[in-house]
Protein backbone atom coordinates (compact mmCIF):
# COMPACT_ATOMS: atom_id res chain seq x y z
CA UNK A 1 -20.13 -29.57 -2.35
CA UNK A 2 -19.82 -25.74 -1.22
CA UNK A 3 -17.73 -23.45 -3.18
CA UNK A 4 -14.20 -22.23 -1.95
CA UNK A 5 -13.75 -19.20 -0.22
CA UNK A 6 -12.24 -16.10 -1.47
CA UNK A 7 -10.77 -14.04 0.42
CA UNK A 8 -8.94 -10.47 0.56
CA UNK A 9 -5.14 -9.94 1.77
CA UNK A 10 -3.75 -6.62 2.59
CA UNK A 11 -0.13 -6.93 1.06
CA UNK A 12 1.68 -4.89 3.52
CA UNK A 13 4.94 -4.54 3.84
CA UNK A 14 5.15 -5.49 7.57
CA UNK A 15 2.61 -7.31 7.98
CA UNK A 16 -0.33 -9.08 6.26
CA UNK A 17 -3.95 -9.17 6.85
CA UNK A 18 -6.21 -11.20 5.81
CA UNK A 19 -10.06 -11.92 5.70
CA UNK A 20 -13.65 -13.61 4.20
CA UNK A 21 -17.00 -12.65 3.87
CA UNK A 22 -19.65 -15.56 5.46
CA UNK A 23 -23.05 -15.28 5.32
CA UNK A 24 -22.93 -11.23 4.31
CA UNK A 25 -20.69 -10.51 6.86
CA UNK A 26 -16.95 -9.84 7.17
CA UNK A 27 -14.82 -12.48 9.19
CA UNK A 28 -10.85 -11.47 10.34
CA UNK A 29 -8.47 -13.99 10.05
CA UNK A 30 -6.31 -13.80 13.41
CA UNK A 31 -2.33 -14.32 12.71
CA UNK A 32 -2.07 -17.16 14.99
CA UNK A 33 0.37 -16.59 18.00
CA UNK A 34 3.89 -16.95 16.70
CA UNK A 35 3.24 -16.48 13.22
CA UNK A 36 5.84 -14.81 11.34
CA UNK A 37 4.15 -12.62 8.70
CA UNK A 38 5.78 -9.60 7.11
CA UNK A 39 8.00 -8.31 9.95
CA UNK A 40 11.50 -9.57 9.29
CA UNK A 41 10.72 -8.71 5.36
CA UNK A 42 11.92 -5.55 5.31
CA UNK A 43 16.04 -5.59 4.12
CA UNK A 44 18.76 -3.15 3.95
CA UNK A 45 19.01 -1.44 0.37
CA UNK A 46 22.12 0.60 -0.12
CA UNK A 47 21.66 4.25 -1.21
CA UNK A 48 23.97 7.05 -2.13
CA UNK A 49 23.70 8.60 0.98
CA UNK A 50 24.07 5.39 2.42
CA UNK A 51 22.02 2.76 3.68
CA UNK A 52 18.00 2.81 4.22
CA UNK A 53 15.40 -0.19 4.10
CA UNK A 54 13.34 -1.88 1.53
CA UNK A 55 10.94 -4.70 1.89
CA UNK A 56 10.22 -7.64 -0.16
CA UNK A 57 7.10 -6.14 -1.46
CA UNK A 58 9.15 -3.64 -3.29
CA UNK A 59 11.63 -5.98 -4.52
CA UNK A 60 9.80 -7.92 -6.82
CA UNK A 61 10.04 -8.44 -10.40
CA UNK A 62 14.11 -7.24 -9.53
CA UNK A 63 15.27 -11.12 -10.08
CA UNK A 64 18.14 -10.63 -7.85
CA UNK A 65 18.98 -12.74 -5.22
CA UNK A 66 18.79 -11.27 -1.42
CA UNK A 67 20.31 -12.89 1.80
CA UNK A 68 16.98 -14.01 3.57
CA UNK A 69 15.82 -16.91 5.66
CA UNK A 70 19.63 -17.59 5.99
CA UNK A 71 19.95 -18.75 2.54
CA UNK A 72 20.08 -16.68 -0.40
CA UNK A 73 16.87 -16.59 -2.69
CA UNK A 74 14.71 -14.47 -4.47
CA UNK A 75 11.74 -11.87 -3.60
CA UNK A 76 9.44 -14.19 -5.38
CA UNK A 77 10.13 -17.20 -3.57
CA UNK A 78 9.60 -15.84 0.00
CA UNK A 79 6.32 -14.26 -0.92
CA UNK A 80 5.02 -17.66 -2.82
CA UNK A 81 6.09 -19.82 0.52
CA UNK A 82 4.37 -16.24 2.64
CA UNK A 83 1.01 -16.61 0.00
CA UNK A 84 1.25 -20.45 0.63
CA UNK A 85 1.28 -20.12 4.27
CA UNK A 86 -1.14 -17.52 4.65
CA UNK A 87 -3.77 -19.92 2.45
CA UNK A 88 -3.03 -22.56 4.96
CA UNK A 89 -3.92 -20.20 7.73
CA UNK A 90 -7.26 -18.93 6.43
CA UNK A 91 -7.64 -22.59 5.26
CA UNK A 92 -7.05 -23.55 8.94
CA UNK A 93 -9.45 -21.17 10.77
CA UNK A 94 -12.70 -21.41 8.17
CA UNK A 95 -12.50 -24.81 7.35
CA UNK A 96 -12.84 -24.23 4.14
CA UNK A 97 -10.67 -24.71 1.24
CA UNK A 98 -9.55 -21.00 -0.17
CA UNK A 99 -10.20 -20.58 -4.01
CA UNK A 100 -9.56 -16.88 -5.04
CA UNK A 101 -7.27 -14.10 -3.71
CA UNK A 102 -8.24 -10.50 -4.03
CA UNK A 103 -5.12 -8.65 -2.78
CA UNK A 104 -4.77 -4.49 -2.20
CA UNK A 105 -1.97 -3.01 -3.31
CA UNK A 106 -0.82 0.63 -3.37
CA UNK A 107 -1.76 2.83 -6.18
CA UNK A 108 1.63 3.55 -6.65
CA UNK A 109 2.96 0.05 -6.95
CA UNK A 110 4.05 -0.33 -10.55
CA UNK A 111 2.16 -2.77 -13.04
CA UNK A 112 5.42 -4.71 -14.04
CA UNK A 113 4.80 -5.44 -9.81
CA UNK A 114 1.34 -5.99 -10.04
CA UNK A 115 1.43 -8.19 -12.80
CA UNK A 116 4.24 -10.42 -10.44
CA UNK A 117 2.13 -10.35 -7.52
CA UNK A 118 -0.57 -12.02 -9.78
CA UNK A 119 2.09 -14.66 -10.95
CA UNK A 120 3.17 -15.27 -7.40
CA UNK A 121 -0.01 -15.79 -6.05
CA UNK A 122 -1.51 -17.98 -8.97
CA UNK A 123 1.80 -20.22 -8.28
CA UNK A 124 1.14 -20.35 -4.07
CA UNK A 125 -2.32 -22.51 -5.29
CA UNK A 126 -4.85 -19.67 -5.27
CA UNK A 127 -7.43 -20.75 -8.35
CA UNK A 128 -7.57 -17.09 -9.17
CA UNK A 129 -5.84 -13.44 -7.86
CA UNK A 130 -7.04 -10.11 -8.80
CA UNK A 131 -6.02 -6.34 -7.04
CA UNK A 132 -7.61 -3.82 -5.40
CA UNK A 133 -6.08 -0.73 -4.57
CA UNK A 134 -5.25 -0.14 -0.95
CA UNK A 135 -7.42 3.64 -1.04
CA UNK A 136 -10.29 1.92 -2.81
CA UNK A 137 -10.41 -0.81 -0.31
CA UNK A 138 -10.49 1.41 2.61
CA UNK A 139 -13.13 3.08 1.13
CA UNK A 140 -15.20 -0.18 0.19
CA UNK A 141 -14.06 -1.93 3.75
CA UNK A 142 -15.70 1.37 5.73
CA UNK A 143 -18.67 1.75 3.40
CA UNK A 144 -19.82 -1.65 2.56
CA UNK A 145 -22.29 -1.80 5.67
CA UNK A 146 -23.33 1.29 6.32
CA UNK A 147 -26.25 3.24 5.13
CA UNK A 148 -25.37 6.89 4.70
CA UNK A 149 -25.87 9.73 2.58
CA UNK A 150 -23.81 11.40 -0.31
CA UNK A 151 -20.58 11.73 1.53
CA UNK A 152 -17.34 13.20 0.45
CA UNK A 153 -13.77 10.53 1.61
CA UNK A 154 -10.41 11.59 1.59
CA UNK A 155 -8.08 8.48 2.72
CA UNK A 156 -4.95 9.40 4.05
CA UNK A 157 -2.96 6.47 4.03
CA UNK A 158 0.89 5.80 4.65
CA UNK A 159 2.60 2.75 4.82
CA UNK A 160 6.29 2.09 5.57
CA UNK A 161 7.17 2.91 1.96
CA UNK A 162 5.33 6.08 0.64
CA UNK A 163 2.01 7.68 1.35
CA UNK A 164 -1.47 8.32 -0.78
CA UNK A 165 -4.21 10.86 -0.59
CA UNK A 166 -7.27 9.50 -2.30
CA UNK A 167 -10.29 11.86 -2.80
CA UNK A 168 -13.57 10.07 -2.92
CA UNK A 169 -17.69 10.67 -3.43
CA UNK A 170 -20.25 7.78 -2.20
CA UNK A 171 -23.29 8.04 -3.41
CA UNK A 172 -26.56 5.50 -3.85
CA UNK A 173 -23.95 2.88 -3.77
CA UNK A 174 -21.64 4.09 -6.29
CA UNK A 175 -18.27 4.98 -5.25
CA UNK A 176 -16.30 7.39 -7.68
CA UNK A 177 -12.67 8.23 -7.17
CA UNK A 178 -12.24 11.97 -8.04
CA UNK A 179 -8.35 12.27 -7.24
CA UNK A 180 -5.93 10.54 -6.53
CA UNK A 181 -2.05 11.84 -5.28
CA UNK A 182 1.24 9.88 -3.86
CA UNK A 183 4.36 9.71 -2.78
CA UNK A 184 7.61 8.06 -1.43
CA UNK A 185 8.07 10.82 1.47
CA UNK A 186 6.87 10.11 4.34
CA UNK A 187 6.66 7.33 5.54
CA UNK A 188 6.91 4.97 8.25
CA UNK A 189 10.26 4.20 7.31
CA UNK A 190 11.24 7.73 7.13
CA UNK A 191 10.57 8.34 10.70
CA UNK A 192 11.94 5.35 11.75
CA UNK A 193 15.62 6.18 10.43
CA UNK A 194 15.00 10.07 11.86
CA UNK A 195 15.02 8.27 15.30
CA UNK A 196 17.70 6.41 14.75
CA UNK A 197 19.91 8.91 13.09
CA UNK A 198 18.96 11.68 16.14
CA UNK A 199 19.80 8.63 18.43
CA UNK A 200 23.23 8.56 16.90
CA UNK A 201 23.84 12.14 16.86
CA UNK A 202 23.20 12.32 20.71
CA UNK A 203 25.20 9.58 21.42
CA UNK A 204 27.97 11.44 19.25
CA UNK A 205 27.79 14.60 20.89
CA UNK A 206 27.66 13.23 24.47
CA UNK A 207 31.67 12.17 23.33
CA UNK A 208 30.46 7.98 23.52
CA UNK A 209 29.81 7.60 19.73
CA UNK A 210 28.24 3.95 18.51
CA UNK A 211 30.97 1.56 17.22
CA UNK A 212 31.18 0.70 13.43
CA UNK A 213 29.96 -2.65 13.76
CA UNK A 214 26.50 -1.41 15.10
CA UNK A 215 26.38 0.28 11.47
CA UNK A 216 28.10 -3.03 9.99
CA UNK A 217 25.72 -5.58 11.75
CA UNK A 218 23.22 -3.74 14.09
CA UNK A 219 21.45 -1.12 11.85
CA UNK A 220 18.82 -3.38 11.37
CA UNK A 221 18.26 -4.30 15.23
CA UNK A 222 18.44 -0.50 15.97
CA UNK A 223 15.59 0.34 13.48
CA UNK A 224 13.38 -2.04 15.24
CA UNK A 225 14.03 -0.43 18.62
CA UNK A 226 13.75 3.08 16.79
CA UNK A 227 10.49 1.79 15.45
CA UNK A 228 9.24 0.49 18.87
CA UNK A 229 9.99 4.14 20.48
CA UNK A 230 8.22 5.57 17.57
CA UNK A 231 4.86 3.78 18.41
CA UNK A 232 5.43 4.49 22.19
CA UNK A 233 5.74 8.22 20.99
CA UNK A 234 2.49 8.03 19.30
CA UNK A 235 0.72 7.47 22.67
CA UNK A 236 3.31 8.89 25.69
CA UNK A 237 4.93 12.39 26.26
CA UNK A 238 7.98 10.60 26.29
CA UNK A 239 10.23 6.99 26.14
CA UNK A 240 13.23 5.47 26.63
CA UNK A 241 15.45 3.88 23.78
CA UNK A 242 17.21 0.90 25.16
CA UNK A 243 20.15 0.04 23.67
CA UNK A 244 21.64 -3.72 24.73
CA UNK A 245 25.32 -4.37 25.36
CA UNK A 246 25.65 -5.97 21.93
CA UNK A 247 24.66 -2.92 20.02
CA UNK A 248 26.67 -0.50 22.33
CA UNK A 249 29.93 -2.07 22.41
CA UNK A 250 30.45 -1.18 26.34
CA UNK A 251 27.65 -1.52 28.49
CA UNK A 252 23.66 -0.99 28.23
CA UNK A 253 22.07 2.85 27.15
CA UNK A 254 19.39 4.18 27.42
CA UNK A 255 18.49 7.71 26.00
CA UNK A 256 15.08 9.40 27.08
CA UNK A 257 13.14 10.62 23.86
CA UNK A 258 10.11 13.01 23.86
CA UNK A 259 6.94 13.59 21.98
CA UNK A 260 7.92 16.86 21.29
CA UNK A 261 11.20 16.67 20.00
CA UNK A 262 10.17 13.71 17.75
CA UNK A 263 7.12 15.70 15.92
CA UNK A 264 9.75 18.62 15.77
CA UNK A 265 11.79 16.30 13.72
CA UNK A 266 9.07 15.41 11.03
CA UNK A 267 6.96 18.52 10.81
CA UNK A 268 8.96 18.89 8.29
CA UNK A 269 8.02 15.77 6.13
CA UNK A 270 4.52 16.08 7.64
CA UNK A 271 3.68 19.12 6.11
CA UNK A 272 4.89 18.06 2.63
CA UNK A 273 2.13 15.46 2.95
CA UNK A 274 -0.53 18.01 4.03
CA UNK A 275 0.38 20.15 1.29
CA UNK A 276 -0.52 17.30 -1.37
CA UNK A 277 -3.78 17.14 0.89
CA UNK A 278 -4.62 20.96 0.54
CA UNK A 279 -3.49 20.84 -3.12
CA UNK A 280 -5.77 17.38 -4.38
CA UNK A 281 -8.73 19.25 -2.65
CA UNK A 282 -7.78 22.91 -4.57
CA UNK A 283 -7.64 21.11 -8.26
CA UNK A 284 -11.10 18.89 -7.81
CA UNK A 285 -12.74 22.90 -6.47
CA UNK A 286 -13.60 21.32 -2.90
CA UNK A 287 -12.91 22.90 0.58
CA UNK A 288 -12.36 21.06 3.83
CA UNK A 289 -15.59 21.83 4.86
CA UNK A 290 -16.44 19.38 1.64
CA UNK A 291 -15.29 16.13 2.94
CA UNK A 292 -17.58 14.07 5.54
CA UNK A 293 -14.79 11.67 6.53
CA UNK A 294 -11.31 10.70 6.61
CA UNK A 295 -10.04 8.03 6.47
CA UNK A 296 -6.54 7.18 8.05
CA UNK A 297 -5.07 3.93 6.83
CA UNK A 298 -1.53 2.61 7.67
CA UNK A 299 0.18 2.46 11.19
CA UNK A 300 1.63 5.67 10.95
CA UNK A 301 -1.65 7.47 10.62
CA UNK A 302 -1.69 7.32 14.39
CA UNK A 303 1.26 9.55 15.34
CA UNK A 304 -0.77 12.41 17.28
CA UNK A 305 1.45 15.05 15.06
CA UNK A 306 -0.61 13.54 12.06
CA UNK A 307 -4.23 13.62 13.40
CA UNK A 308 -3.65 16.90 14.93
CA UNK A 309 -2.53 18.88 11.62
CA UNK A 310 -6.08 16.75 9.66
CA UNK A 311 -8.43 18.07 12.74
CA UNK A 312 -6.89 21.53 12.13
CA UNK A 313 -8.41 21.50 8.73
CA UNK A 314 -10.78 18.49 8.92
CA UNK A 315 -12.00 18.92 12.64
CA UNK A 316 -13.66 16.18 14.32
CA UNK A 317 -14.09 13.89 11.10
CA UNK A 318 -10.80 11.74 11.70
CA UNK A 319 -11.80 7.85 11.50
CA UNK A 320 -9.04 6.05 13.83
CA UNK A 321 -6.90 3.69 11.66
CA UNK A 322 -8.19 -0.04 11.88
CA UNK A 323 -5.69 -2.81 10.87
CA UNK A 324 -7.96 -5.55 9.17
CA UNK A 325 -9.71 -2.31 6.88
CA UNK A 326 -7.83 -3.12 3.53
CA UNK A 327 -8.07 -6.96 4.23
CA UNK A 328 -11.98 -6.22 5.00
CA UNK A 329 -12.65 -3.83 1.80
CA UNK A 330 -10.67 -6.87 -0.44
CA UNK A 331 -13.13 -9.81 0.80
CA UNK A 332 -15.80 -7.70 -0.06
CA UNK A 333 -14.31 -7.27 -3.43
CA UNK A 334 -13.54 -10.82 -3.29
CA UNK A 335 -17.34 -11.87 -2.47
CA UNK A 336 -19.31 -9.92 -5.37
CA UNK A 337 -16.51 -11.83 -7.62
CA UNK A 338 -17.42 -15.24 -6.54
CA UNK A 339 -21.61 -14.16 -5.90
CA UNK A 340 -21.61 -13.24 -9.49
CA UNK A 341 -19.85 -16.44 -10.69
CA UNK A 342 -21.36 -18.78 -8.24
CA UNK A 343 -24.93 -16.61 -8.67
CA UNK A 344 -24.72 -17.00 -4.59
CA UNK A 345 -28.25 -16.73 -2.90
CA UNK A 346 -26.70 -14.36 -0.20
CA UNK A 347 -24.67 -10.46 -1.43
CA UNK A 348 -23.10 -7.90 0.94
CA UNK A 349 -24.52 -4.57 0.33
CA UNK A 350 -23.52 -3.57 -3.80
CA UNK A 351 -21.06 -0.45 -4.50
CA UNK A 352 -20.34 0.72 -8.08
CA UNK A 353 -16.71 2.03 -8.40
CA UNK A 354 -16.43 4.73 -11.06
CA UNK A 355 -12.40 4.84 -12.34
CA UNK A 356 -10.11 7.59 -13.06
CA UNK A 357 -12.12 8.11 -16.84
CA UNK A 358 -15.41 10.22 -16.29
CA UNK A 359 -17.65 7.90 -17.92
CA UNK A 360 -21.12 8.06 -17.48
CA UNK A 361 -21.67 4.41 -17.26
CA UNK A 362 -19.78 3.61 -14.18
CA UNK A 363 -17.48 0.54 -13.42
CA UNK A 364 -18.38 -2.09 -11.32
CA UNK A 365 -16.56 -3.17 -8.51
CA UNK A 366 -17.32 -6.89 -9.81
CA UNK A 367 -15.69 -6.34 -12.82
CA UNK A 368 -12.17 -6.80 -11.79
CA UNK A 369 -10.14 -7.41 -15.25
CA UNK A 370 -7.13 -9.03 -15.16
CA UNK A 371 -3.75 -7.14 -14.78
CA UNK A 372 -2.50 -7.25 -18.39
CA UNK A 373 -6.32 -5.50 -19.31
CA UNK A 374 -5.75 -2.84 -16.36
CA UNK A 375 -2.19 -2.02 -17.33
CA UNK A 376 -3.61 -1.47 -20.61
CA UNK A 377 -6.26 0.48 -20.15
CA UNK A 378 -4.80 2.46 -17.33
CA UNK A 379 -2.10 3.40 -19.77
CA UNK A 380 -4.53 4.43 -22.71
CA UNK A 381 -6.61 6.69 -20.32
CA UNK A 382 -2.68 8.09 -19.21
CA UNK A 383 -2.10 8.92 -22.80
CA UNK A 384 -5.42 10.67 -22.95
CA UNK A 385 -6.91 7.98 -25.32
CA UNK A 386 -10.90 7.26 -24.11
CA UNK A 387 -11.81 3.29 -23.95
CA UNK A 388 -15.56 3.04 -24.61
CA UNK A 389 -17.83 1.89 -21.42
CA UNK A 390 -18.52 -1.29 -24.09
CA UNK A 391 -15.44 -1.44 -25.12
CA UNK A 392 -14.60 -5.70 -25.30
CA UNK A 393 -12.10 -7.75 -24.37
CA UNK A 394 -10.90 -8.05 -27.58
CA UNK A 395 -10.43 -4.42 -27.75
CA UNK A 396 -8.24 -4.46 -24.78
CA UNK A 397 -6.03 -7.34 -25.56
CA UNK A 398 -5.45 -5.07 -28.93
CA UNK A 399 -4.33 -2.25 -26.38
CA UNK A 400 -2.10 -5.11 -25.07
CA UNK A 401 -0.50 -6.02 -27.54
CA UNK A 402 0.87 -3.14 -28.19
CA UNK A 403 2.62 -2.14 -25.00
CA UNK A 404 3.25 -5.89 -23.34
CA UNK A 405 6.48 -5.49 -25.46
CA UNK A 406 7.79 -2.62 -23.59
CA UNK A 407 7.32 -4.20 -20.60
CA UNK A 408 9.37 -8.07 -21.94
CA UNK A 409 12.00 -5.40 -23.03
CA UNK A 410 12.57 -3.57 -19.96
CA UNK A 411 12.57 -7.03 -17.92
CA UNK A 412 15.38 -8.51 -20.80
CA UNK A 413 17.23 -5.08 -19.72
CA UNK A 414 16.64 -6.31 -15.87
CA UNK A 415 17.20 -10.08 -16.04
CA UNK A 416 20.89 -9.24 -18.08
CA UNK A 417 21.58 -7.66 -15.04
CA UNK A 418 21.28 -4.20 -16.67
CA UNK A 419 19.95 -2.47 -14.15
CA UNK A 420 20.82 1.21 -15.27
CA UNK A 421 19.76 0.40 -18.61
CA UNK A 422 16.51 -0.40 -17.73
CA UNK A 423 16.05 2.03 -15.16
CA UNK A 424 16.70 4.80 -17.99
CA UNK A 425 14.12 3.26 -20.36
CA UNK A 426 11.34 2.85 -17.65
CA UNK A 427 12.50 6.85 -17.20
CA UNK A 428 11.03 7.39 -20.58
CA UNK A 429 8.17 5.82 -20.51
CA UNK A 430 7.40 7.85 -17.04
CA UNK A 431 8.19 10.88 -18.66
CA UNK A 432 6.21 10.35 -21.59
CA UNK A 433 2.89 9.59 -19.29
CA UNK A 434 3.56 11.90 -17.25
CA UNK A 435 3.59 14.28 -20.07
CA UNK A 436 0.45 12.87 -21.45
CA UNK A 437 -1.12 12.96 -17.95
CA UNK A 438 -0.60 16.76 -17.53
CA UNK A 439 -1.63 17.56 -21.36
CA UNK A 440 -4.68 15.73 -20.40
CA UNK A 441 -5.52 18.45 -17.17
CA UNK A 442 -5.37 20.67 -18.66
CA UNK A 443 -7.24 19.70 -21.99
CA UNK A 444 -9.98 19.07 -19.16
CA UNK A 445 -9.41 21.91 -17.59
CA UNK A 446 -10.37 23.97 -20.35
CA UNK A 447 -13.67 22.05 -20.87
């Protein structure tokens, strides 16, 4: 009887991707025509300002109830039924029943989330589900078959929430991240609701203002067709936002957008990203001349306002974003799991990931822990405390023990329904880390 298949998902917040490795090679999983994935998962959030979007990605571990599917349920549910169905798809096009999940995530998505995306998985029917993060998978899906030379990455990745700058070396198979920078600004989502808010100010001063309910029950519709002008933008000198009767209030718009005036619009939030990239480079001592390749992961990677400012420091080195790359660098990740389990008599090419810690035995990519161990450990090498290449499982659950509880008491705070209450305790944990993080710089700066 042949094994299961594991395979890698890209948990976007859009969309999904997902993919296996067969017979050392990498096979796509095609969403089927029709197939609702992601889009439709993203869901108004209200702000200060006002309103902005969210997705369900980012709205786990909350426990509260959202207005979805027509019904109201929770973040978890959807994404179980979504994990379900995408395990039926895969299921579907191999033939082959799906055991484990290996799933990228951001390096920014919290570990109270991480450790719910492993719960929410587990319960969809996967036998086992383990992360990757989304810069490390790039990295792993564009290496994996190719036979270079020491080379120098720097992924450039944003998504529709946040972006990430990850700085790493290949070399002899080993992969070693040497930085490692984020952020919540830009992102896809930012420039969609610049559109739409320069839409509405030209509608306002042409004296034909949109009516209330387009703000009431439209918004939603209108960042869609902001979105869709977007990606035309990224590829035409200009477009033409359509608005339909129903959003209007009177009769059909259009308004004629160009290329020009949208990059003048985000230049702004642009250049705080290209900053992070000039600064990650300055504190690991490496020029642009340094890096071989970049990587650009995420849909918005294409706007031609993007590539342009990375060739200006990068020049030709730009590879094009590809939409299956985190699914592909996951069912790599998911392979070596089950090879070294199922001592398979087939391997893709091997890659050694070296951590955040500068160890000089490196980690394998193989040894995926499980979440409560990588919260733990992640946290110990935050606080500047060193876990020993050997260092056993027993070790780590000791680690565990002591900071599970802050977690249980910060999701007490959140099930009760305080929500402010728990926001200012998770505060001080973030400010103690990131206290800890920056006495830790500089300690090894000074080495």
């Amino acid at each position: 009887m042949s094994q299961p298949l594991s395979i890698g998902l890209d948990f976007g917040s859009l969309q999904y991707r997902a993919a296996y490795a067969l017979e050392g090679a990498i096979v796509p999983v095609p969403v089927p025509a029709g197939e609702r994935t992601w889009i439709g998962s993203v869901i108004f959030q209200p702000t200060q300002t006002g309103l902005t979007f969210s997705s369900l990605k980012y709205q786990l571990g909350t426990g509260q109830a959202i207005f979805f599917r027509g019904i109201r349920e929770t973040a978890e549910d959807v994404i179980r039924d979504t994990f379900l169905n995408i395990k039926r798809v895969v299921e579907d096009y191999a033939g082959e029943r799906v055991g484990q999940v290996v799933i990228s995530v951001p390096v920014r998505y919290s570990a109270f989330r991480r450790s719910e995306v492993i719960k929410v998985a587990e319960a969809a029917g996967f036998d086992r589900a383990m992360l990757i993060n989304d810069c490390t998978a790039a990295a792993i899906g564009y290496t994996f078959d190719k036979e270079e030379e020491a080379s120098t990455l720097l992924v450039y990745s944003m998504g529709f929430i946040g972006f990430e700058v990850s700085l790493l070396r290949v070399a002899k198979g080993r992969l070693r991240e040497i930085a490692h920078e984020g952020g919540d600004s830009p992102s896809g989502r930012d420039f969609d609701l610049l559109v739409m808010r320069a839409c509405v100010e030209l509608f306002k001063n042409q004296g034909t203002p949109l009516p209330t309910k387009t703000y009431t029950d439209h918004w939603f519709d209108l960042r869609i067709i902001a979105a869709e002008a977007k990606e035309q933008l990224s590829v035409n000198d200009e477009t033409t936002l359509s608005l339909p009767i129903y959003i209007t209030g009177t009769e059909p718009k259009g308004i004629q957008l160009r290329r020009a005036d949208f990059e003048q619009v985000i230049a702004q939030e642009i250049q705080t990203s290209m900053d992070l990239v000039d600064r990650i480079l300055e504190d690991a001592n490496l020029g642009h001349a340094d890096v071989d390749k970049v990587l650009l992961v995420g849909g918005s990677t294409r706007i031609g306002y993007i590539q342009r400012q990375l060739e200006e420091r990068f020049g030709p080195k730009l590879i094009q974003p590809r939409d299956d790359i985190l699914a592909r660098g996951a069912a790599v990740q998911a392979f070596r799991l089950a090879d070294r389990d199922q001592n398979s008599s087939y391997s893709l090419t091997e890659t050694v990931v070296e951590g955040h810690r500068e160890e000089e035995t490196p980690i394998p990519v193989t040894e995926v822990r499980p979440v409560q161990h990588q919260i733990a450990e992640e946290i110990q090498d935050e606080q500047g405390l060193q876990v020993p290449p050997e260092a056993s499982h027993a070790e780590i659950e000791m680690w565990q023990h002591e900071i599970e509880p802050l977690f249980d008491y910060a999701q007490k705070l959140m099930e009760s329904g305080a929500y402010q209450e728990a926001d200012e305790f998770l505060k001080v944990i973030l400010r103690k880390v990131e206290s800890a993080r920056r006495e830790l710089k500089e300690m090894r700066q000074r080495q």
